[in-house]
PDB file of N, CA and C in Angstrom:
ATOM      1  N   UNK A   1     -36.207-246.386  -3.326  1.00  0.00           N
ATOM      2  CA  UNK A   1     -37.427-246.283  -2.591  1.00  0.00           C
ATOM      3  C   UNK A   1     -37.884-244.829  -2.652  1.00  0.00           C
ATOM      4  N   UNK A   2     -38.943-244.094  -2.778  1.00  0.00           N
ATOM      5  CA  UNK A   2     -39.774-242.975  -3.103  1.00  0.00           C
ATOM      6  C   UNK A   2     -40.397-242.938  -1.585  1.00  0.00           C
ATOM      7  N   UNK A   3     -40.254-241.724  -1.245  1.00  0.00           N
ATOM      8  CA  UNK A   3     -40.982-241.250  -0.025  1.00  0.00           C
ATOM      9  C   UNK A   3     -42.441-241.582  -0.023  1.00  0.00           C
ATOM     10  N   UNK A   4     -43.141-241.420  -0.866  1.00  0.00           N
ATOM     11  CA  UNK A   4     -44.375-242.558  -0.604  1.00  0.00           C
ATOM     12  C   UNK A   4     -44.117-243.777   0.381  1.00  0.00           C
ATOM     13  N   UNK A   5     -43.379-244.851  -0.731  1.00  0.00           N
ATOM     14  CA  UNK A   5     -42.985-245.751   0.251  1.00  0.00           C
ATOM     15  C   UNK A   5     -42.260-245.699   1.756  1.00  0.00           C
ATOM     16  N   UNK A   6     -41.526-245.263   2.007  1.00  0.00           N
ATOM     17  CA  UNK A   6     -41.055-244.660   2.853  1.00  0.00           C
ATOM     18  C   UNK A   6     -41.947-244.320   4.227  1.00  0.00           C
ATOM     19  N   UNK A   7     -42.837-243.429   3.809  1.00  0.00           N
ATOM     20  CA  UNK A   7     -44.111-243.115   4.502  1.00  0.00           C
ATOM     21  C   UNK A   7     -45.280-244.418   4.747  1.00  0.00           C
ATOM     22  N   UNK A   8     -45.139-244.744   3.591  1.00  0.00           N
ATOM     23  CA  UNK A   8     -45.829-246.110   4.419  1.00  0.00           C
ATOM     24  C   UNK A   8     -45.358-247.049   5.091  1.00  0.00           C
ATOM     25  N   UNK A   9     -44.369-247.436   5.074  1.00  0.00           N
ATOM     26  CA  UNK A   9     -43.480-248.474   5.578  1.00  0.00           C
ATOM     27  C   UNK A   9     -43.388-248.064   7.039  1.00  0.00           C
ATOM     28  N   UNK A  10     -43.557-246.680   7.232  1.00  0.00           N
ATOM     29  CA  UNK A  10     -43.007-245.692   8.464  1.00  0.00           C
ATOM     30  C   UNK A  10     -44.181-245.916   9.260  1.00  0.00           C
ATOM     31  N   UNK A  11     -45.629-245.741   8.420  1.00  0.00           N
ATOM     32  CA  UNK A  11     -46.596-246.009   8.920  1.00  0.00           C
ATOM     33  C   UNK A  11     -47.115-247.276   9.683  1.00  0.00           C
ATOM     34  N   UNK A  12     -46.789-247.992   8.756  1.00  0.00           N
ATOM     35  CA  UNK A  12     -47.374-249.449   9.369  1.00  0.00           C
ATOM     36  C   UNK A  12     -46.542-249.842  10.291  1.00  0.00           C
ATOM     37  N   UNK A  13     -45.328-249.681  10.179  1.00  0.00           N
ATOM     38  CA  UNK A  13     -44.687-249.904  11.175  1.00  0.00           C
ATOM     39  C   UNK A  13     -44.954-249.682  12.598  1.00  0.00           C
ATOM     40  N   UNK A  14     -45.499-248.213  12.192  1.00  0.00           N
ATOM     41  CA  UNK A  14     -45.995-247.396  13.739  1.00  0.00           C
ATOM     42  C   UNK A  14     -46.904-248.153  14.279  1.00  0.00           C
ATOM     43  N   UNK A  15     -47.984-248.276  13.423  1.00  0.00           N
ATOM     44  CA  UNK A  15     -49.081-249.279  14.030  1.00  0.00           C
ATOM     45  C   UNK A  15     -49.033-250.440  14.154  1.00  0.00           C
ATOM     46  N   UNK A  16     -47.554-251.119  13.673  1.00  0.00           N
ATOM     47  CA  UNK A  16     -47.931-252.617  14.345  1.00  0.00           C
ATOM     48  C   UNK A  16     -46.689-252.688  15.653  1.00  0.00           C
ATOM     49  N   UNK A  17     -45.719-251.333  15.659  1.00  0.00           N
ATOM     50  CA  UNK A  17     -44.991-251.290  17.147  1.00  0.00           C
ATOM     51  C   UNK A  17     -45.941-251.023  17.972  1.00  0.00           C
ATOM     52  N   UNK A  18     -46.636-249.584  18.068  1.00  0.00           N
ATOM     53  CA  UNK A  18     -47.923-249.203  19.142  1.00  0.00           C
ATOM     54  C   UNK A  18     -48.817-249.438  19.300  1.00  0.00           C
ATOM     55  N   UNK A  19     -49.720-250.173  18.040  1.00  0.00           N
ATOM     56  CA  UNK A  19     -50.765-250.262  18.503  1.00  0.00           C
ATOM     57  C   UNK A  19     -51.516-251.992  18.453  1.00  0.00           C
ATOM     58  N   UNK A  20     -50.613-252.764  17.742  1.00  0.00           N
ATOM     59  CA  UNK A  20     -51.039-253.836  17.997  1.00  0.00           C
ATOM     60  C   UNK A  20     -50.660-254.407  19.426  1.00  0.00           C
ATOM     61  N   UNK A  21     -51.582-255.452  20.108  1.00  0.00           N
ATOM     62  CA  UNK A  21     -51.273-256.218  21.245  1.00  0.00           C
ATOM     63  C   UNK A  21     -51.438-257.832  20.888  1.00  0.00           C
ATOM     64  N   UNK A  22     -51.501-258.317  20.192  1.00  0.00           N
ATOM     65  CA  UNK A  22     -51.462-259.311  19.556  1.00  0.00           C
ATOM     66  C   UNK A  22     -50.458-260.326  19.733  1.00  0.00           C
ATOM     67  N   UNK A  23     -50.138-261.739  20.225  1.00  0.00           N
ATOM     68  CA  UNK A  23     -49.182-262.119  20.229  1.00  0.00           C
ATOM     69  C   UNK A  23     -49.336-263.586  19.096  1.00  0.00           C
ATOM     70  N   UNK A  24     -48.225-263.582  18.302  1.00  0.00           N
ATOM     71  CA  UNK A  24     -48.223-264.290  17.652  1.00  0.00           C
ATOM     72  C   UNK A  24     -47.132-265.690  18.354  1.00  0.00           C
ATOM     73  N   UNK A  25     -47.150-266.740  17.834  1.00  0.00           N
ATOM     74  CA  UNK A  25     -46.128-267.523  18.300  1.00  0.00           C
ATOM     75  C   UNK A  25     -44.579-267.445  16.935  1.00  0.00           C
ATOM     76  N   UNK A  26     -43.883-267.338  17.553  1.00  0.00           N
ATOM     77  CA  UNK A  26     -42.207-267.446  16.834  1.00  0.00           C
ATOM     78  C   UNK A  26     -42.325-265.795  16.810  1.00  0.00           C
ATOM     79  N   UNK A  27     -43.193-264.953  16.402  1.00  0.00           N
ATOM     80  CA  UNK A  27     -42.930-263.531  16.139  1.00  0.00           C
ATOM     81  C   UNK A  27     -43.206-262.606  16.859  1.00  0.00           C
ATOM     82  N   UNK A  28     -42.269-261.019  16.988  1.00  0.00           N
ATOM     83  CA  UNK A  28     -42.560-260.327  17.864  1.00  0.00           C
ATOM     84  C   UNK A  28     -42.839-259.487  16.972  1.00  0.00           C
ATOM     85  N   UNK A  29     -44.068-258.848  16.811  1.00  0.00           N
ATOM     86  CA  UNK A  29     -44.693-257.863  16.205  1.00  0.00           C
ATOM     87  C   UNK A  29     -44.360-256.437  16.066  1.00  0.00           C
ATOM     88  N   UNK A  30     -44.126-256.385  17.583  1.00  0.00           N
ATOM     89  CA  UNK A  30     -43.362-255.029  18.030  1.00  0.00           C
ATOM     90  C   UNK A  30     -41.999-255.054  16.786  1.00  0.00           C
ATOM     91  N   UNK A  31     -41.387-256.122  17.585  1.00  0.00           N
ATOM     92  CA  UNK A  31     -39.459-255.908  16.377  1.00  0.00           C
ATOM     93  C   UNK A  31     -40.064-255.398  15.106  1.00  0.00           C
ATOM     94  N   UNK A  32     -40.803-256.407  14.352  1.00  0.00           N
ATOM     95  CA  UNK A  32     -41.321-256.162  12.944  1.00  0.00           C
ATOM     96  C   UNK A  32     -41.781-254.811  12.774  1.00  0.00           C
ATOM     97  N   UNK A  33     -42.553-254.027  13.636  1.00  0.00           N
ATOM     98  CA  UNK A  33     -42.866-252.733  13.214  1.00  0.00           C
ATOM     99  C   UNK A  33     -41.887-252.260  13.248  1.00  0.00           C
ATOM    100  N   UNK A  34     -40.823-251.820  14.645  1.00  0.00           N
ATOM    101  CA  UNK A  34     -39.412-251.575  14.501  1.00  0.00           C
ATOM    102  C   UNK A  34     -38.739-251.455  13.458  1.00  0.00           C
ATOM    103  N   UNK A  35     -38.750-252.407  13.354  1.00  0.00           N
ATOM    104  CA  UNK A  35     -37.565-252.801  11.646  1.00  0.00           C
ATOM    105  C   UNK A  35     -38.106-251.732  10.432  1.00  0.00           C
ATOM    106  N   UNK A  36     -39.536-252.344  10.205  1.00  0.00           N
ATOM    107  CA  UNK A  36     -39.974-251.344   9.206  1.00  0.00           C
ATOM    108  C   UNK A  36     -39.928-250.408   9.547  1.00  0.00           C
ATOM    109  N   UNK A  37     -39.997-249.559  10.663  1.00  0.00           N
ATOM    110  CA  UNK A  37     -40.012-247.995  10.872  1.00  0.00           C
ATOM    111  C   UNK A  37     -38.634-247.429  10.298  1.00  0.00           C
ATOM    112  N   UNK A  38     -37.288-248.112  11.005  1.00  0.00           N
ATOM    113  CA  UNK A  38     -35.928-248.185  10.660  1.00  0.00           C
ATOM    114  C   UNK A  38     -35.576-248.141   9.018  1.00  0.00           C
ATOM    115  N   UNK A  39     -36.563-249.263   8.657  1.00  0.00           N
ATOM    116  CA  UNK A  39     -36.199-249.178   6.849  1.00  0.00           C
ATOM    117  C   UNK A  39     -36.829-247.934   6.451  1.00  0.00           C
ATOM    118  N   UNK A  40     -37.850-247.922   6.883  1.00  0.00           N
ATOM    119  CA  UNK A  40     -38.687-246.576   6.304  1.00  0.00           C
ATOM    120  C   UNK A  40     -38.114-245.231   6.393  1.00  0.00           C
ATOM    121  N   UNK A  41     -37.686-244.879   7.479  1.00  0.00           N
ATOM    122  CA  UNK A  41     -36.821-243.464   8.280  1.00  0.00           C
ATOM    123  C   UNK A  41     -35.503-243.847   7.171  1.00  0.00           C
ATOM    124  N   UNK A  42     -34.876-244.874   6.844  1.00  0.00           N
ATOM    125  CA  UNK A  42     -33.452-244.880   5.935  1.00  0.00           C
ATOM    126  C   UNK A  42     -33.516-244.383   4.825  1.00  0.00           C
ATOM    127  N   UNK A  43     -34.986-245.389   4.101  1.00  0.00           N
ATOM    128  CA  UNK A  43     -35.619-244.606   2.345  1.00  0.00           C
ATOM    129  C   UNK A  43     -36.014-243.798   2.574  1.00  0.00           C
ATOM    130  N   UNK A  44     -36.228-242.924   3.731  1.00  0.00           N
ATOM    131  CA  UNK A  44     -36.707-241.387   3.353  1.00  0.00           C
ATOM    132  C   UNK A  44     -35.619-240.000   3.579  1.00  0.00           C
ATOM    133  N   UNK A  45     -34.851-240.704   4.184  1.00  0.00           N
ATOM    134  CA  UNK A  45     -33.245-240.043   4.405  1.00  0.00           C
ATOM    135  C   UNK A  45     -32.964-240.069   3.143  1.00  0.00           C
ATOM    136  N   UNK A  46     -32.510-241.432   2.801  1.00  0.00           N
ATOM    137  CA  UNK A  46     -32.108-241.724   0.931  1.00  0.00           C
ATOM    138  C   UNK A  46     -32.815-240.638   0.200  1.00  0.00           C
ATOM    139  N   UNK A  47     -34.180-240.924   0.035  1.00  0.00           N
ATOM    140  CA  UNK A  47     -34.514-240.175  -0.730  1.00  0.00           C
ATOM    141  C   UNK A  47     -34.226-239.148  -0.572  1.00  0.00           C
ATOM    142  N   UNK A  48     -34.739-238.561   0.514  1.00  0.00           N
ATOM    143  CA  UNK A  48     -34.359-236.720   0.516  1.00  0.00           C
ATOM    144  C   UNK A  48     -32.940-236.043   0.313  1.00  0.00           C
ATOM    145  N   UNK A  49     -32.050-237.257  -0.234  1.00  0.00           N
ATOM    146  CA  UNK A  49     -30.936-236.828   0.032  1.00  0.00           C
ATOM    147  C   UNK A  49     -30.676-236.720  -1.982  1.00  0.00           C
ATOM    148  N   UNK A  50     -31.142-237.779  -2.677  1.00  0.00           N
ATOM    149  CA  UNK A  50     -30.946-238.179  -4.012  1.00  0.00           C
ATOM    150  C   UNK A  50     -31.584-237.055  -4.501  1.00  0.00           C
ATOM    151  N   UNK A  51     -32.864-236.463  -3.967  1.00  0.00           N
ATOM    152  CA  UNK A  51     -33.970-235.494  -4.163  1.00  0.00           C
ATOM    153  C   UNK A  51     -33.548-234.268  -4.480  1.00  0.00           C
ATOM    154  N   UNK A  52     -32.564-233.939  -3.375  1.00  0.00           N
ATOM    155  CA  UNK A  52     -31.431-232.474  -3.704  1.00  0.00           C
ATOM    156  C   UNK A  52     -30.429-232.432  -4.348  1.00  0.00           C
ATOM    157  N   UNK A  53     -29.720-234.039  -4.889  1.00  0.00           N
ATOM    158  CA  UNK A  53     -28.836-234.261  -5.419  1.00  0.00           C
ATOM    159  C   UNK A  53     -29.165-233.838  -6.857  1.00  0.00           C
ATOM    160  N   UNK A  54     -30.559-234.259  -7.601  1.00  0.00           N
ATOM    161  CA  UNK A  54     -31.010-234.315  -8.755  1.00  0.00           C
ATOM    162  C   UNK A  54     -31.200-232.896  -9.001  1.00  0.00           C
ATOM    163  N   UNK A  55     -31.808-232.614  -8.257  1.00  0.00           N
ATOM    164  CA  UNK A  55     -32.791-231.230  -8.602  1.00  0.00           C
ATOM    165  C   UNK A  55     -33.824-231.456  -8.340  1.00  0.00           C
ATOM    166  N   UNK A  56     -34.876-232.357  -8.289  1.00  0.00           N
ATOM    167  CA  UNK A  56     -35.942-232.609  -8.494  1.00  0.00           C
ATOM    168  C   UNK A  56     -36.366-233.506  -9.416  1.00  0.00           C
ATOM    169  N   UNK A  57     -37.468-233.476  -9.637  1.00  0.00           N
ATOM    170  CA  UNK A  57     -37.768-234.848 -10.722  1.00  0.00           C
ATOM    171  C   UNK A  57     -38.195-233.682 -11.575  1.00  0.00           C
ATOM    172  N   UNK A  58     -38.120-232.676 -12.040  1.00  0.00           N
ATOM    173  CA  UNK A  58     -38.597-231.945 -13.375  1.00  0.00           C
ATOM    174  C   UNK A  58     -37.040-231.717 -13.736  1.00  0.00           C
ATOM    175  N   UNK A  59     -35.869-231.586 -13.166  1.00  0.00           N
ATOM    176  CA  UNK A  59     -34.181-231.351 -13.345  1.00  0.00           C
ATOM    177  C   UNK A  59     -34.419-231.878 -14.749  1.00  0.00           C
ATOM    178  N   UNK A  60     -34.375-233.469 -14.850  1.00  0.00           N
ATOM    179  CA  UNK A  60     -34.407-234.147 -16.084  1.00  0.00           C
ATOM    180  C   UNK A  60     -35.056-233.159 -17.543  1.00  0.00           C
ATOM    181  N   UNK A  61     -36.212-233.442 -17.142  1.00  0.00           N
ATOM    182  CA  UNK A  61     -36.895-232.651 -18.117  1.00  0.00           C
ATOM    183  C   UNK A  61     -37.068-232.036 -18.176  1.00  0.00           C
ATOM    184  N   UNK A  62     -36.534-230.687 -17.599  1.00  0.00           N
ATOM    185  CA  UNK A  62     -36.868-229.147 -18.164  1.00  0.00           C
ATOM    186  C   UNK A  62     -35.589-228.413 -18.427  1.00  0.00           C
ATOM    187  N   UNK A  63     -34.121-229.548 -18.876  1.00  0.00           N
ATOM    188  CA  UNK A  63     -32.852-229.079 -19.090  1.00  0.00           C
ATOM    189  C   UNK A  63     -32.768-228.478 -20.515  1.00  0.00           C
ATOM    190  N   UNK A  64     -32.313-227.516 -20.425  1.00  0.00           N
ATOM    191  CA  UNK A  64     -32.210-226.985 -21.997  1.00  0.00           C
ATOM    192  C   UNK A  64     -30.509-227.045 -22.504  1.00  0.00           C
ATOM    193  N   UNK A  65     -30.661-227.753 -23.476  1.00  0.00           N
ATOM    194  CA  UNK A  65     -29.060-228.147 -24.155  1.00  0.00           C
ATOM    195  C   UNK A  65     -28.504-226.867 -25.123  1.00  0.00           C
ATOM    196  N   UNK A  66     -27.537-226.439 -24.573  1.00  0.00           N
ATOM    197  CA  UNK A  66     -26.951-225.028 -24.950  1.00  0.00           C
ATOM    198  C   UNK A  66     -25.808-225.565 -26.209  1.00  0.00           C
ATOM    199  N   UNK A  67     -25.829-225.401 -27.227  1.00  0.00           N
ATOM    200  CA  UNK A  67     -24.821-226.373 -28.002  1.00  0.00           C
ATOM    201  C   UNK A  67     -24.006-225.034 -28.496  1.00  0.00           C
ATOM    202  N   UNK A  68     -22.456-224.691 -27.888  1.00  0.00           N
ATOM    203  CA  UNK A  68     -21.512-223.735 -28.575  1.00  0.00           C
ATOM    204  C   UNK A  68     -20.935-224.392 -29.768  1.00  0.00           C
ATOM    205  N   UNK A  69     -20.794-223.515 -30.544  1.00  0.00           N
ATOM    206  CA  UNK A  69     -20.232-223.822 -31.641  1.00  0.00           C
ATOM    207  C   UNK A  69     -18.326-223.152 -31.805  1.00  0.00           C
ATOM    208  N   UNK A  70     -17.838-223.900 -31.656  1.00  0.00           N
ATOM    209  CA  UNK A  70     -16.213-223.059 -31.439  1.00  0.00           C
ATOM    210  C   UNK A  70     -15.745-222.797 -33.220  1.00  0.00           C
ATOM    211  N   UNK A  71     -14.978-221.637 -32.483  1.00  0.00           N
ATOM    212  CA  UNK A  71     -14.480-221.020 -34.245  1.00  0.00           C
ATOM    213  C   UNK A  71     -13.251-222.327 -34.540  1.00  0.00           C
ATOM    214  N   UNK A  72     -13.291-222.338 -35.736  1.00  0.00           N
ATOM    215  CA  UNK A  72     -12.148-223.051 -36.252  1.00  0.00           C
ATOM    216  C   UNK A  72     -10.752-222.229 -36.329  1.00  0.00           C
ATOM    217  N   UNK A  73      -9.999-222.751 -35.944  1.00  0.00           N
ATOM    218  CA  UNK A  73      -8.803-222.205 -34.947  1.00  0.00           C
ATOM    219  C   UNK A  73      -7.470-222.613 -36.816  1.00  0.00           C
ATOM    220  N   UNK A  74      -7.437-221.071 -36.714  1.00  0.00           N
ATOM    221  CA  UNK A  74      -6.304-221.465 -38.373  1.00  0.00           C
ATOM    222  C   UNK A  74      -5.036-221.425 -37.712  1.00  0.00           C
ATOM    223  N   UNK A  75      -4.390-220.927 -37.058  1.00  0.00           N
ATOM    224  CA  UNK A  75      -3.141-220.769 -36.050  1.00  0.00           C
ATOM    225  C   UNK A  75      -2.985-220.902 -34.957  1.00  0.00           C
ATOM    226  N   UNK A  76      -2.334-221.852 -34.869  1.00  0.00           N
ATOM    227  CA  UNK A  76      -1.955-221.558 -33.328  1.00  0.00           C
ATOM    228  C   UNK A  76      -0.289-220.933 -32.529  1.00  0.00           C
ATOM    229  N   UNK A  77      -0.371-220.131 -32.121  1.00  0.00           N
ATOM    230  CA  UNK A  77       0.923-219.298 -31.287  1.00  0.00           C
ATOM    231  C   UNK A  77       1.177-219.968 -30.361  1.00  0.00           C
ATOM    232  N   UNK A  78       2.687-220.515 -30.126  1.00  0.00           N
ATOM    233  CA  UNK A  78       3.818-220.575 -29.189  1.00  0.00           C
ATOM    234  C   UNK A  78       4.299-219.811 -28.503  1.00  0.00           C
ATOM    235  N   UNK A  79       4.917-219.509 -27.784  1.00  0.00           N
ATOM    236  CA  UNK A  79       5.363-218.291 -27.090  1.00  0.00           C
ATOM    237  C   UNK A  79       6.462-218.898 -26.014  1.00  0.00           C
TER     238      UNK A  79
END
């Protein structure tokens, strides 16, 4: 989940815990925003956590591959 999502999920949530008054039958609207707020606040923990783990989303693509070349080794010493 991407903090976008996250943020929205967080969002709607908000507005259907606070600000709807609406009663539906079998459903409580309130829980449902709840829940989504809960999922939302988790994927944005997640994320921010994968976020520092990576580097960022440029980490990937702006790695530069250092390739050593080792000497060829004619002896090797025991001691």
């Amino acid at each position: 989940m991407e903090t976008g999502t996250s943020l929205f999920l967080i969002a709607v949530g908000a507005i259907l815990y606070f600000a709807v008054t609406a009663h539906v039958a079998g459903i409580s609207i309130a829980t449902v925003g709840l829940i989504l707020m809960i999922v939302g606040i988790i994927g944005l923990v997640l994320s921010a956590l994968f976020w520092s783990s990576w580097g960022g989303p440029a980490y990937w693509s702006s790695r530069r591959r250092t390739v050593v070349e080792d000497r060829p080794v004619s002896r090797r010493e025991y001691y």
